[in-house]
Each structure stands twice: as structure tokens, then as C-alpha cells.
C-alpha atoms as a PDB file:
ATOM      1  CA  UNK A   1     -33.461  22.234   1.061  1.00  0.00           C
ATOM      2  CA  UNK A   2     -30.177  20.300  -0.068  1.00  0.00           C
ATOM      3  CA  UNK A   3     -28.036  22.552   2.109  1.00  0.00           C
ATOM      4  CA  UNK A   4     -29.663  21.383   4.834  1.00  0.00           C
ATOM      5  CA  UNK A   5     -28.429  18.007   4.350  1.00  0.00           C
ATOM      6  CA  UNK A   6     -25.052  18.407   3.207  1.00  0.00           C
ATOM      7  CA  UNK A   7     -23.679  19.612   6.605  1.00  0.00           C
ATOM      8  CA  UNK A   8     -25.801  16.423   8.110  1.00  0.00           C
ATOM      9  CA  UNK A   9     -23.245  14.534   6.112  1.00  0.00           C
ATOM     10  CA  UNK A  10     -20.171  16.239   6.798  1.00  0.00           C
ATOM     11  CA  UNK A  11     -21.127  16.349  10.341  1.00  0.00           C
ATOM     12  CA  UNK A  12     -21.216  11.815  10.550  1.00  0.00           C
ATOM     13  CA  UNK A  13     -18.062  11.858   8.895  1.00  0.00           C
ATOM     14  CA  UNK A  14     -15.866  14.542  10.923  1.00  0.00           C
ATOM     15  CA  UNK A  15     -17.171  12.769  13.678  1.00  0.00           C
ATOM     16  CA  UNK A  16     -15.115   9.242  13.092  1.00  0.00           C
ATOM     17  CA  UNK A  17     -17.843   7.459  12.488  1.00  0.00           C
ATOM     18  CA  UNK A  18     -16.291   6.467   9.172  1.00  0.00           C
ATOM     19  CA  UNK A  19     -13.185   4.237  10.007  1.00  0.00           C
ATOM     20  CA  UNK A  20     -13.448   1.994   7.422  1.00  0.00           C
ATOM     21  CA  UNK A  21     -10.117   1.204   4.655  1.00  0.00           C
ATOM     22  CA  UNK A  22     -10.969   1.001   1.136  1.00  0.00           C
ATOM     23  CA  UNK A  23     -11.105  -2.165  -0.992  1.00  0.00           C
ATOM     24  CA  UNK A  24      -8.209  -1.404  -3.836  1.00  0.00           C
ATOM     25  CA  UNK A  25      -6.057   0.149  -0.655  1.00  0.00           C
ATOM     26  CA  UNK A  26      -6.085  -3.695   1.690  1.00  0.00           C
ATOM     27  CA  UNK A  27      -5.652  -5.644  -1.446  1.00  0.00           C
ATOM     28  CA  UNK A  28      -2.793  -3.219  -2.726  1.00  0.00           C
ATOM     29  CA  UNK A  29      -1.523  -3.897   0.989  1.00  0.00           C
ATOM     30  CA  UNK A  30      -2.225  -7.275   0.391  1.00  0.00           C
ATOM     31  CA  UNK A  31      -0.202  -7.550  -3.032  1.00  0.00           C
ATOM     32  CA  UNK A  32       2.344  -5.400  -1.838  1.00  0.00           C
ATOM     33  CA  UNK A  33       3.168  -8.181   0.964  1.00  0.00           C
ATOM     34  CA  UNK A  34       3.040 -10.987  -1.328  1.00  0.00           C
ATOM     35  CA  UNK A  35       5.628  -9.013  -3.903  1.00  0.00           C
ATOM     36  CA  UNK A  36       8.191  -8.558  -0.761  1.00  0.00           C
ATOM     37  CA  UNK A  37       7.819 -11.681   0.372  1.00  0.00           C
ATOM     38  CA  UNK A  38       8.193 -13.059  -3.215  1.00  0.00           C
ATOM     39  CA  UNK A  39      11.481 -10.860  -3.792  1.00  0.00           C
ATOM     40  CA  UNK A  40      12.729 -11.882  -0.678  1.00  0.00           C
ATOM     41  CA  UNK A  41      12.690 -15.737  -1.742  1.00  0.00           C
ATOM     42  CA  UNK A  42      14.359 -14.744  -4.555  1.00  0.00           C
ATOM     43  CA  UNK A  43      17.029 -12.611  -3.369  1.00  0.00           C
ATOM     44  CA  UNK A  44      19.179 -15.618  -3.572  1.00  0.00           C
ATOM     45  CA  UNK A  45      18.796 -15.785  -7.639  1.00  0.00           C
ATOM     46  CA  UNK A  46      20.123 -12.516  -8.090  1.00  0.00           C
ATOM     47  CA  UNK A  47      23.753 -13.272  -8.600  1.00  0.00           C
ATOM     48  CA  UNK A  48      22.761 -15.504 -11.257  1.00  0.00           C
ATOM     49  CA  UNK A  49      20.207 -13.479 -13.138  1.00  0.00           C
ATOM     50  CA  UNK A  50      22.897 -10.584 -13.209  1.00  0.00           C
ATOM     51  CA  UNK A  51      25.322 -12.764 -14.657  1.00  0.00           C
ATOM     52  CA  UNK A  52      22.692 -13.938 -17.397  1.00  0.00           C
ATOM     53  CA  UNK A  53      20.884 -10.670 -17.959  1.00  0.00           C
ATOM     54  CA  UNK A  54      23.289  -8.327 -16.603  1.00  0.00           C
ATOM     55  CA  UNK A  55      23.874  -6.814 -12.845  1.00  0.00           C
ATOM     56  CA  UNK A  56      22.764  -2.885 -14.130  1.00  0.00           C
ATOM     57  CA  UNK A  57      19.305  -4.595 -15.654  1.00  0.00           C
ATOM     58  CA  UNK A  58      18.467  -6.966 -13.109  1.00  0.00           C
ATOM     59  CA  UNK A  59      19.378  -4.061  -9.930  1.00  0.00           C
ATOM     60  CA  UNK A  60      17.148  -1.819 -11.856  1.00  0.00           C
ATOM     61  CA  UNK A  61      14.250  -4.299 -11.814  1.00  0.00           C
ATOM     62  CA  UNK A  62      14.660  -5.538  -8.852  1.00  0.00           C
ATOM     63  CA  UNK A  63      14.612  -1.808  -7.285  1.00  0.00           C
ATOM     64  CA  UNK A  64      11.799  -0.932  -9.214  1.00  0.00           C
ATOM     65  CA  UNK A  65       9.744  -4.215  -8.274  1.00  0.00           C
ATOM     66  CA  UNK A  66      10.855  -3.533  -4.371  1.00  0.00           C
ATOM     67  CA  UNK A  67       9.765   0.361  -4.554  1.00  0.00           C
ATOM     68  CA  UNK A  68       6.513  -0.605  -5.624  1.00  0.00           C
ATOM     69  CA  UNK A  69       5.776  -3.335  -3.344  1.00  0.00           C
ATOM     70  CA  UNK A  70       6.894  -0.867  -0.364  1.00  0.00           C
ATOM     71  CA  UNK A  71       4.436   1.600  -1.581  1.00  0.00           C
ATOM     72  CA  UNK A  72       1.679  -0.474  -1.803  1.00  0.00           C
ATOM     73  CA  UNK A  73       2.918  -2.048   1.873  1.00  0.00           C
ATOM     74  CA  UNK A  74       3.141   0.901   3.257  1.00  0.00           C
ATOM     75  CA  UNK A  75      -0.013   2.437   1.914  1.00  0.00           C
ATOM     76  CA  UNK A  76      -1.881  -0.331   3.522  1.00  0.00           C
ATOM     77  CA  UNK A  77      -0.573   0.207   6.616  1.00  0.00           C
ATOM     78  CA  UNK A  78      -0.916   3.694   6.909  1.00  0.00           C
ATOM     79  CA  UNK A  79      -4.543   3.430   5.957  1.00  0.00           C
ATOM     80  CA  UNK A  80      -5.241   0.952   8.737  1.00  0.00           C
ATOM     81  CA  UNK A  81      -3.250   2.800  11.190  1.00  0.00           C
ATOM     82  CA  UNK A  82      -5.105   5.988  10.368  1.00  0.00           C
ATOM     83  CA  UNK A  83      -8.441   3.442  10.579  1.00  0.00           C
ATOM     84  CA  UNK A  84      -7.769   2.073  14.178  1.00  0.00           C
ATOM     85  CA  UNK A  85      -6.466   5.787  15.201  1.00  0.00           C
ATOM     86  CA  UNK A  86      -9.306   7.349  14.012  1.00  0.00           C
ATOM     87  CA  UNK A  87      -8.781   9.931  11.341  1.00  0.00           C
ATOM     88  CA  UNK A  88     -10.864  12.922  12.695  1.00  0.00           C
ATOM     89  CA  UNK A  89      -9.425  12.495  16.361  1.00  0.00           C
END
């Protein structure tokens, strides 16, 4: 008897009818935004916090703080995209 319902299951969701975008991935889009936007207002600062903490140091950082807030942006959007597309179309 539970074989009969697992294809059920798989049947509603290769359908599309499951176009939803999961919790942790729209507020990792949502966080990813705020840290561009953040490092973008500070872009300005970076001359100085070079010449206080060093240039190697503070491009490291600032690359490393960038590549994760472009994951999580881009993450985001690629689950919404794939949401408004429609994944099994």
C-alpha cells in the first residue's frame, strides 16, 4: 500500500505545482543584498582602512565579504527565477 502513494506524490510535484522558494534561500537573498549594498557605501573607506590595516588584509576581506554576498544574491535570484519559470516546465 505505500507504493501506491509515493508516485501520487511525485506525480503533484513534477507537475509544477510546487513553485514555492524556501525560507533560509529569500532571506540569504535578502542578506546577501543588504551586504552589497553595505560594501558599496563603504567602498569609499577602503583607501583608509588599507593604509591602517594594510591594502593585502583589507582586499582580502573585502573580496571575501563581496563573494559571499554575491552568492547568497545570486542564489536568491536563481531560486525565484526558477520559481516564476516553473522548475518542471
Amino acid at each position: 500500500m505505500a507504493t501506491t502513494a509515493e508516485p501520487e506524490e511525485s506525480n503533484q510535484t513534477s507537475t509544477g505545482a510546487n513553485r514555492s522558494v524556501s525560507v533560509w534561500t529569500m532571506l540569504g537573498f535578502i542578506a546577501g543584498c543588504a551586504i552589497l549594498i553595505v560594501a558599496a557605501i563603504n567602498l569609499p573607506n577602503l583607501g583608509r582602512w588599507g593604509d591602517e590595516h594594510g591594502n593585502v588584509l583589507v582586499f582580502l576581506c573585502f573580496f571575501l565579504v563581496m563573494s559571499i554576498g554575491g552568492r547568497w544574491f545570486w542564489a536568491g535570484v536563481d531560486a525565484l527565477w526558477g520559481a516564476i519559470r516553473g522548475k518542471g516546465n
